[in-house]
C-alpha atoms as a PDB file:
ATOM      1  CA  UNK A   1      75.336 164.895 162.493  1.00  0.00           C
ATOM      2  CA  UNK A   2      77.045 161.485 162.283  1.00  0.00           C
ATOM      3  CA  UNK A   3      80.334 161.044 160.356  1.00  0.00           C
ATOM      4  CA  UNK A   4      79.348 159.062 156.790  1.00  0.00           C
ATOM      5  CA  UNK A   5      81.186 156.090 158.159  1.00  0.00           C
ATOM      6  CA  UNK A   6      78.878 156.114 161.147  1.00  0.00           C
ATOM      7  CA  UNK A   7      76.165 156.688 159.144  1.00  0.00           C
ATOM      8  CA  UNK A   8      76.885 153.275 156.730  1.00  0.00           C
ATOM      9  CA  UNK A   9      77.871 151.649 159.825  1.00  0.00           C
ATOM     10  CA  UNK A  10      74.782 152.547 162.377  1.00  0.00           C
ATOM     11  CA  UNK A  11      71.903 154.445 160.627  1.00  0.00           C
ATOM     12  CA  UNK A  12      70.796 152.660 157.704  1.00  0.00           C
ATOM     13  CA  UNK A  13      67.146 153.342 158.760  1.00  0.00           C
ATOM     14  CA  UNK A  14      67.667 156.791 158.824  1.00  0.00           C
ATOM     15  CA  UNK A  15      69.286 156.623 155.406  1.00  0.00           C
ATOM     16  CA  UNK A  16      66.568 155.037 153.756  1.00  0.00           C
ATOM     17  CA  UNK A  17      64.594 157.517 154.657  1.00  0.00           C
ATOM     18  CA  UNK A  18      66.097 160.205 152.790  1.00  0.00           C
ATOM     19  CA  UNK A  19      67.177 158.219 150.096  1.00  0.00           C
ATOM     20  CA  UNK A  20      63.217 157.451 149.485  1.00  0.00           C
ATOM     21  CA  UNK A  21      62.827 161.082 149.147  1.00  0.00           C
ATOM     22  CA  UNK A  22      65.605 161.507 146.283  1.00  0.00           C
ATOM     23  CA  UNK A  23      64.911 161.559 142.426  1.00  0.00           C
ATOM     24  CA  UNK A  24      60.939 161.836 143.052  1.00  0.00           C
ATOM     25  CA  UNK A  25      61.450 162.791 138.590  1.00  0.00           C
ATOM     26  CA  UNK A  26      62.842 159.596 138.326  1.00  0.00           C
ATOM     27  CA  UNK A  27      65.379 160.429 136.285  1.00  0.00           C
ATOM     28  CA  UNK A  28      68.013 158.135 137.456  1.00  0.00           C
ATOM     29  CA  UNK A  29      66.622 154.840 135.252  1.00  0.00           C
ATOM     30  CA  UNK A  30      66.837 157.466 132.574  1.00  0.00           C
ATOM     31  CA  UNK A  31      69.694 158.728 132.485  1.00  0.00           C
ATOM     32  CA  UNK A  32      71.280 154.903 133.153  1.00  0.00           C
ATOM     33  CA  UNK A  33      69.264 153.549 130.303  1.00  0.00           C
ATOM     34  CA  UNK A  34      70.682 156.099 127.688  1.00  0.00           C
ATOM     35  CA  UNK A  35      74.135 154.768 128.590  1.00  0.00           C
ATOM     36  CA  UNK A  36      73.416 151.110 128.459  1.00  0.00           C
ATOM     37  CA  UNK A  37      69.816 149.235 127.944  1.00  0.00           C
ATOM     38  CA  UNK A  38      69.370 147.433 131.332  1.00  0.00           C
ATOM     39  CA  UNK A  39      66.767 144.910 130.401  1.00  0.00           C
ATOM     40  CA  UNK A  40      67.734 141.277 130.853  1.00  0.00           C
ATOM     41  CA  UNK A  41      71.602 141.901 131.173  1.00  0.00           C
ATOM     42  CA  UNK A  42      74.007 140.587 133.881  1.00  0.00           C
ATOM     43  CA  UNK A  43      74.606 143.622 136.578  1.00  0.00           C
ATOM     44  CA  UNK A  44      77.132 143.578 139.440  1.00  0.00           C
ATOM     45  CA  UNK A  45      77.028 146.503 141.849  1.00  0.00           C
ATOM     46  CA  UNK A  46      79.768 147.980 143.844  1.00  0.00           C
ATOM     47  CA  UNK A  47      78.923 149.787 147.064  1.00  0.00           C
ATOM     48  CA  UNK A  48      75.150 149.044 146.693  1.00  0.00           C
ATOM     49  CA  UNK A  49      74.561 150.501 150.534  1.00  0.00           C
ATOM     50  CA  UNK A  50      70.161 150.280 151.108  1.00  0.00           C
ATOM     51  CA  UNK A  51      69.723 149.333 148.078  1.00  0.00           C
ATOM     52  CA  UNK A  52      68.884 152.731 146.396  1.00  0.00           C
ATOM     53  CA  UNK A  53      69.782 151.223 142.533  1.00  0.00           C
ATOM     54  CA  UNK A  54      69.750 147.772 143.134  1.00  0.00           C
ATOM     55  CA  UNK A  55      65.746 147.712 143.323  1.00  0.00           C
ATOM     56  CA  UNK A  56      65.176 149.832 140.433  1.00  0.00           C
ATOM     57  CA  UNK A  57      67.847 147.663 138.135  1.00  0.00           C
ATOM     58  CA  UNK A  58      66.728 144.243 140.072  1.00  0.00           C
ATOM     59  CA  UNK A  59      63.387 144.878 137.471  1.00  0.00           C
ATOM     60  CA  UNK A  60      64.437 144.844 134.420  1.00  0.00           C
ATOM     61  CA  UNK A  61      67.637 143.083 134.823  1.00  0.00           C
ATOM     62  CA  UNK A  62      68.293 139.114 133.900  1.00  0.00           C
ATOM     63  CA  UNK A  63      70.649 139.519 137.423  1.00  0.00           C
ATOM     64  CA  UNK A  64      72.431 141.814 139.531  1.00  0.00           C
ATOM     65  CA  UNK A  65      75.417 140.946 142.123  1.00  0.00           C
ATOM     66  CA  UNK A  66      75.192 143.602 144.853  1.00  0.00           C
ATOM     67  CA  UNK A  67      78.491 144.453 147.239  1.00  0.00           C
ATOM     68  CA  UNK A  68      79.002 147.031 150.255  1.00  0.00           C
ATOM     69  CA  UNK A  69      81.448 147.041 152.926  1.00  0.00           C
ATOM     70  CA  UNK A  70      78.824 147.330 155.455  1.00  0.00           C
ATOM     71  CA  UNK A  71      76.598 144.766 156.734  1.00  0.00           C
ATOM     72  CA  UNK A  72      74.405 146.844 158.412  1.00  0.00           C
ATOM     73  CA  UNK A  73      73.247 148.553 155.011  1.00  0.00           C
ATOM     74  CA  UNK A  74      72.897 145.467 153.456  1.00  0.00           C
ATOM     75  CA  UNK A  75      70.603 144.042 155.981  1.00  0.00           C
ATOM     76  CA  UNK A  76      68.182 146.802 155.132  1.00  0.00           C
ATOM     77  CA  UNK A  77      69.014 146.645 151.382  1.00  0.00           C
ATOM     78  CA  UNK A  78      67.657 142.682 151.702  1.00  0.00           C
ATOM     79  CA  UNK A  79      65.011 143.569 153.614  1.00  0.00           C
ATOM     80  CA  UNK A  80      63.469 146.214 150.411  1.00  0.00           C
ATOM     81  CA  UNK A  81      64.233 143.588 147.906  1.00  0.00           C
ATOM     82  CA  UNK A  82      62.242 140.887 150.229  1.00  0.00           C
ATOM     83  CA  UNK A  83      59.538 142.978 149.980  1.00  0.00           C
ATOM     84  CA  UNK A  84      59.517 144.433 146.885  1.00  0.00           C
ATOM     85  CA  UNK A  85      60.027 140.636 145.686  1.00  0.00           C
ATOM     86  CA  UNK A  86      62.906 141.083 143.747  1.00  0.00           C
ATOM     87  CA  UNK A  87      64.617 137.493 143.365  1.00  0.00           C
ATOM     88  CA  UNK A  88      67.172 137.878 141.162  1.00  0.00           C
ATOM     89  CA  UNK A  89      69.728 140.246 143.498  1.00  0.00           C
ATOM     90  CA  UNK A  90      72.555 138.282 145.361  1.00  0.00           C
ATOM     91  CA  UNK A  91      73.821 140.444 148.243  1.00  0.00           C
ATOM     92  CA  UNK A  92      77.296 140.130 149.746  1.00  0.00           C
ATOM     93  CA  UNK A  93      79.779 141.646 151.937  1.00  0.00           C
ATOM     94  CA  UNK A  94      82.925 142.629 150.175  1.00  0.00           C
ATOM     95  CA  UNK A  95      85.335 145.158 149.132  1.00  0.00           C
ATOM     96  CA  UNK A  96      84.713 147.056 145.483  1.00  0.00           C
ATOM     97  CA  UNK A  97      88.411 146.380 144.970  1.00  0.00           C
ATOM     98  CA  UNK A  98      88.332 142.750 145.685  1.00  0.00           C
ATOM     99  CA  UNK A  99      84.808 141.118 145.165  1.00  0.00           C
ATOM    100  CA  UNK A 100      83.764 137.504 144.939  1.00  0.00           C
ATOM    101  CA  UNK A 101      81.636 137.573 141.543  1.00  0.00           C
ATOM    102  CA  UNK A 102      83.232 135.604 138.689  1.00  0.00           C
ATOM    103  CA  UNK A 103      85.427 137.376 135.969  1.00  0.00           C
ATOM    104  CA  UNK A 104      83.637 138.283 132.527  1.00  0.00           C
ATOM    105  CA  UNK A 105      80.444 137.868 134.742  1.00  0.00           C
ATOM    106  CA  UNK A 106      78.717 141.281 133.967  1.00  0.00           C
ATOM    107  CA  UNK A 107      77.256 143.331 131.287  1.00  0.00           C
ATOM    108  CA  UNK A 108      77.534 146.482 133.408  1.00  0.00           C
ATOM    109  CA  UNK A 109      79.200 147.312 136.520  1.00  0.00           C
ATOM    110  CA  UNK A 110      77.930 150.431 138.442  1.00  0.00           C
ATOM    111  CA  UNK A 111      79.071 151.916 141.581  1.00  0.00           C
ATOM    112  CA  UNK A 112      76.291 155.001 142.856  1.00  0.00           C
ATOM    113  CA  UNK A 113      77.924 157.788 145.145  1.00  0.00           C
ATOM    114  CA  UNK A 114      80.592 155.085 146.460  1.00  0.00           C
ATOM    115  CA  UNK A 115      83.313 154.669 144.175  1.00  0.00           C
ATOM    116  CA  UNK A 116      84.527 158.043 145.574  1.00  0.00           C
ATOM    117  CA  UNK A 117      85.559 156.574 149.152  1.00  0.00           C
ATOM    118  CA  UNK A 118      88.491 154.993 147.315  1.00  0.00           C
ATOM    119  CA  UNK A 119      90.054 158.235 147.103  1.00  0.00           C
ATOM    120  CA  UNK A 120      88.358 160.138 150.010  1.00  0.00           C
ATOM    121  CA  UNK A 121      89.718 157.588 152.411  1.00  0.00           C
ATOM    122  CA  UNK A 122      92.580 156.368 150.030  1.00  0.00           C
ATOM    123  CA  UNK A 123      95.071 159.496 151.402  1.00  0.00           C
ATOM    124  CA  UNK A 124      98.181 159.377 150.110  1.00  0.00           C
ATOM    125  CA  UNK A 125      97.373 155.977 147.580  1.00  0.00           C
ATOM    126  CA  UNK A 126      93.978 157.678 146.507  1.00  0.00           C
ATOM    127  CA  UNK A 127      95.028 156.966 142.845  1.00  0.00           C
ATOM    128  CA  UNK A 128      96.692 153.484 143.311  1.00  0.00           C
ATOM    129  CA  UNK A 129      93.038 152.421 145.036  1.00  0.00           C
ATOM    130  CA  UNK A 130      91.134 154.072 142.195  1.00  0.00           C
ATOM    131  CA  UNK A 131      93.369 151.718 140.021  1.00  0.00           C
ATOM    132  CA  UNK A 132      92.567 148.604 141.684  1.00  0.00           C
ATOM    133  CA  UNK A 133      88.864 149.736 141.756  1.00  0.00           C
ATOM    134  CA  UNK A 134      89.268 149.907 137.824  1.00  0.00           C
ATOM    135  CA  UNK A 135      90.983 146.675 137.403  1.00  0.00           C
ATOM    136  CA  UNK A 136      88.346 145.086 139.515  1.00  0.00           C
ATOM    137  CA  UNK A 137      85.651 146.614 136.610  1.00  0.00           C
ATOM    138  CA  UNK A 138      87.592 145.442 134.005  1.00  0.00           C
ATOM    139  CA  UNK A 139      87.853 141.516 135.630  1.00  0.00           C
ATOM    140  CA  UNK A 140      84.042 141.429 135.682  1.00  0.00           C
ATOM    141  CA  UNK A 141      83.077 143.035 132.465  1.00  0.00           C
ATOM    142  CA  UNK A 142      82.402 141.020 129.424  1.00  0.00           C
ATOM    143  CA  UNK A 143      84.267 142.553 126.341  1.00  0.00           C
ATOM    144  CA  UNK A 144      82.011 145.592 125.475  1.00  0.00           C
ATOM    145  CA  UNK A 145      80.856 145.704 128.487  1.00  0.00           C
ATOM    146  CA  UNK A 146      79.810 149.652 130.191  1.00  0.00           C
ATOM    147  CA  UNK A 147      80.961 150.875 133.611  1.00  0.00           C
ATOM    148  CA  UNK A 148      78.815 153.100 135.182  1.00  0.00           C
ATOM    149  CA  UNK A 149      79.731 155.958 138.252  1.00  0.00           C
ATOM    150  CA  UNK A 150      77.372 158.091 139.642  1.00  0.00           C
ATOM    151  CA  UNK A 151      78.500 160.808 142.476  1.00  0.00           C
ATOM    152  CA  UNK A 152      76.995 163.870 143.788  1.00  0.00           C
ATOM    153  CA  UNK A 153      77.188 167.108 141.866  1.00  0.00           C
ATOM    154  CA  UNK A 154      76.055 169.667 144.238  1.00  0.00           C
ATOM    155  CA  UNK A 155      73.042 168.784 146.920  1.00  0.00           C
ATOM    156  CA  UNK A 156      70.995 172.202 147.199  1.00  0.00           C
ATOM    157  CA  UNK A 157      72.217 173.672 143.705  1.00  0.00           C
ATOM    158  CA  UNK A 158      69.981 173.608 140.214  1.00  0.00           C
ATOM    159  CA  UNK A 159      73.180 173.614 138.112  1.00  0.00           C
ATOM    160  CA  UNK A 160      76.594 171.918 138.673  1.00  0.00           C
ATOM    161  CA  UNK A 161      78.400 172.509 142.128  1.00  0.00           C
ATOM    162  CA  UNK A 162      80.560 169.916 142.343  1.00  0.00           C
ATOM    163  CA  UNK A 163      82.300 169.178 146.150  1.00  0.00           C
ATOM    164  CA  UNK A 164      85.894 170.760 145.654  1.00  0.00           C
ATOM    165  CA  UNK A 165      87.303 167.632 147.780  1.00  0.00           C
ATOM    166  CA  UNK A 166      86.477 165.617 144.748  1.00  0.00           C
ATOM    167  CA  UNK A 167      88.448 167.386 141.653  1.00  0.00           C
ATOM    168  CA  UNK A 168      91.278 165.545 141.592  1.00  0.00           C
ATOM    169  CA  UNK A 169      89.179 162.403 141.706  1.00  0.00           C
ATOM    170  CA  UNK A 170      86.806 163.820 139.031  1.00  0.00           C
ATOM    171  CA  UNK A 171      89.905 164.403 136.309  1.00  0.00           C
ATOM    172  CA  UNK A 172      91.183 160.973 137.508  1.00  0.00           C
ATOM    173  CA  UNK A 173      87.719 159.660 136.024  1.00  0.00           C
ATOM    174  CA  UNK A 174      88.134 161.752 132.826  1.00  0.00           C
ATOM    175  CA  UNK A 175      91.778 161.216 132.396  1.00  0.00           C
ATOM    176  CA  UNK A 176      91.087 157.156 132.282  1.00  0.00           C
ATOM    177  CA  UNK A 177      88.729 157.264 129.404  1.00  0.00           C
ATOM    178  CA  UNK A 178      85.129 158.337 131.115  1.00  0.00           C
ATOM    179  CA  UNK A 179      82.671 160.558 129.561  1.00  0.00           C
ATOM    180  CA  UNK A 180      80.592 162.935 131.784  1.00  0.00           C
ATOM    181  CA  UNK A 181      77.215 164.475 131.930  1.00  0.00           C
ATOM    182  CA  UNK A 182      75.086 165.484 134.115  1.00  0.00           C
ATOM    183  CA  UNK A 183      70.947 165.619 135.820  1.00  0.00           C
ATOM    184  CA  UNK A 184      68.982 166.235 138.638  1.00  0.00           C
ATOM    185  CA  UNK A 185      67.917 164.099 141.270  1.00  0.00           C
ATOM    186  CA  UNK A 186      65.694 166.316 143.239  1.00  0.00           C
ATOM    187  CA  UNK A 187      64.279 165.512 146.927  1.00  0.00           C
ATOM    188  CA  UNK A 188      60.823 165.766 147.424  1.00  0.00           C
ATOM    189  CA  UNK A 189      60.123 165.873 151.438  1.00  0.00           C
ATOM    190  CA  UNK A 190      56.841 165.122 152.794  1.00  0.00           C
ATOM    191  CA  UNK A 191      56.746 168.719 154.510  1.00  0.00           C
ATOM    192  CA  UNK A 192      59.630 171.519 155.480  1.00  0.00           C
ATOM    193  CA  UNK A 193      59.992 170.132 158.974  1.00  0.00           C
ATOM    194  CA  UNK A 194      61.194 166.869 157.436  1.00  0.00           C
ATOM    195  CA  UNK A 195      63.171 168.596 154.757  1.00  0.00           C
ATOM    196  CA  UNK A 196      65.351 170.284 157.410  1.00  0.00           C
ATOM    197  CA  UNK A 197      65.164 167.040 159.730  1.00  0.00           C
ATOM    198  CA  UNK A 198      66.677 164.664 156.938  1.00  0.00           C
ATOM    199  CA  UNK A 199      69.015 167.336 155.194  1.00  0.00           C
ATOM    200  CA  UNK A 200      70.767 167.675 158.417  1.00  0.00           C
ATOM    201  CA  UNK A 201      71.119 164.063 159.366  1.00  0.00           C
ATOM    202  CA  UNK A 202      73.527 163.869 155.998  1.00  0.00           C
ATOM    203  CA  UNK A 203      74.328 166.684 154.849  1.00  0.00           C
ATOM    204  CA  UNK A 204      75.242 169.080 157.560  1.00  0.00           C
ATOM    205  CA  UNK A 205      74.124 172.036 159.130  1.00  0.00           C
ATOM    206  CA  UNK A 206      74.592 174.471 156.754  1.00  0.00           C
ATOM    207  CA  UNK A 207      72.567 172.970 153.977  1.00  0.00           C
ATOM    208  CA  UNK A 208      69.914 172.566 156.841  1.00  0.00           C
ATOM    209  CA  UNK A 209      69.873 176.293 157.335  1.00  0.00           C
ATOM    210  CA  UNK A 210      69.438 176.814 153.766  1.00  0.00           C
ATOM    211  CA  UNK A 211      66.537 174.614 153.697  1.00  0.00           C
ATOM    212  CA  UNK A 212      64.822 176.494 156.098  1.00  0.00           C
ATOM    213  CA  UNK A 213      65.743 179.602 155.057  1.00  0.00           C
ATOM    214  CA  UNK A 214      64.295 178.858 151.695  1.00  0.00           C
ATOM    215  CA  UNK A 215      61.458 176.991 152.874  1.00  0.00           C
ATOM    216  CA  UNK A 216      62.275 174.089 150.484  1.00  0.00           C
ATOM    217  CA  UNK A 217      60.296 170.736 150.553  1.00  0.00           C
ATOM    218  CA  UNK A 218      61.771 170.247 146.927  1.00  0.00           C
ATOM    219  CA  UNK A 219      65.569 170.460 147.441  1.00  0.00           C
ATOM    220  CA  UNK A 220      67.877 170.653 144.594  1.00  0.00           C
ATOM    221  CA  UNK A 221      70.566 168.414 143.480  1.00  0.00           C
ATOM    222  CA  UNK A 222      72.639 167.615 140.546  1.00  0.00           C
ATOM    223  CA  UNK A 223      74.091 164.573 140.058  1.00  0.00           C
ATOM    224  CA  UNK A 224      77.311 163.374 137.863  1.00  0.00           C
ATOM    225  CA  UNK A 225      77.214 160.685 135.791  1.00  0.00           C
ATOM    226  CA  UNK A 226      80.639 159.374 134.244  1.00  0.00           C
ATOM    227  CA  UNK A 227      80.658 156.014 132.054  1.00  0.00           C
ATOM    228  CA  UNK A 228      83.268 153.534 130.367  1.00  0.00           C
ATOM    229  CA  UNK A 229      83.396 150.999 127.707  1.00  0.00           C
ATOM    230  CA  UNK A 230      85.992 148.105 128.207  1.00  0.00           C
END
């Protein structure tokens, strides 16, 4: 199992593939849409990685500025929105705490199961970097305009299991003004031997075991959804 840095850094393909297997309900548009109507509005993205958002949101949106630290994930992010041809997506390399889009440029900024790093790999300035990811959000947003984070909740759980590395960030979210709720984002694997294949590339032997144990092809997750007017 590859470390997630190796994994945004060398296994994009691999990454896609599971990704393509998540939220076969298609809840995620949902659940963004109650917070903020995405149709023709101004989108920038922070840590966009394959592109797992930006193609659904590159649809209905008038544009959406996409950003990841890694170029490798990008490259396969650009290749999907060739394909799909979605137009109206700008890709870039850059840092969610320092990006090159123009202030009061966005309707919505949303950062999916990334905005988390700043503290995971923040140590001891975990809060400070959450801070300057904040103040980059508020640069970019237009005057009423939403910030949306989305982070995982608890991959092989039907209700709320939230990793316990992530508290402090998660009351760091709350405590600066974000609302919370919660839905699933199920995977749906072609067959068990892929279920176990995929669930260990990311998430780790144990899960894997579980899996198979379970015989899953429809594994369980909850995702957390936590949102901001500025």
């Amino acid at each position: 199992m590859p470390t997630e840095k190796e994994v945004y850094d060398a296994y994009a393909d691999q990454y896609e593939l599971l990704i393509l297997r998540e939220d076969y309900q298609d809840n995620l548009p949902k659940e963004i849409n109650k917070i903020k109507d995405t149709h023709g509005i101004n989108i920038v993205e922070f840590g966009a990685g394959t592109g797992r958002l930006t193609r659904f949101l590159a649809k209905d949106a008038a544009y959406i500025a996409a950003s990841d630290l890694s170029h490798h994930m990008l490259s396969q992010a650009r290749d999907v929105l060739k394909e799909q041809k979605l137009a109206n997506a700008t890709l870039c390399v850059a840092d969610m705490r320092q990006t090159p889009f123009a202030a009061a440029s966005a309707d919505m900024v949303i950062a999916g199961w990334s905005f988390c790093y700043l503290a995971v790999w923040g140590e001891a300035k975990w809060k400070q970097e959450l801070e300057h990811g904040l103040e980059e959000a508020s640069r970019l947003l237009r005057p009423g305009g939403v910030m949306i984070i989305l982070e995982n909740f608890g991959t092989g759980f039907e209700t709320p299991n939230p990793p316990p590395n992530l508290n402090g960030y998660f009351e760091f979210l709350k405590a600066n003004g974000f609302q919370f709720a919660w839905f699933r984002t199920d995977y749906q694997f072609k067959d068990l031997s892929e279920a176990v294949e995929l669930s260990s590339f990311f998430f780790g032997e144990e899960l894997s075991r579980k899996v198979q144990g379970n015989e899953w092809t429809l594994l369980p997750e909850c995702t957390g959804l936590f949102w901001r007017k500025f």
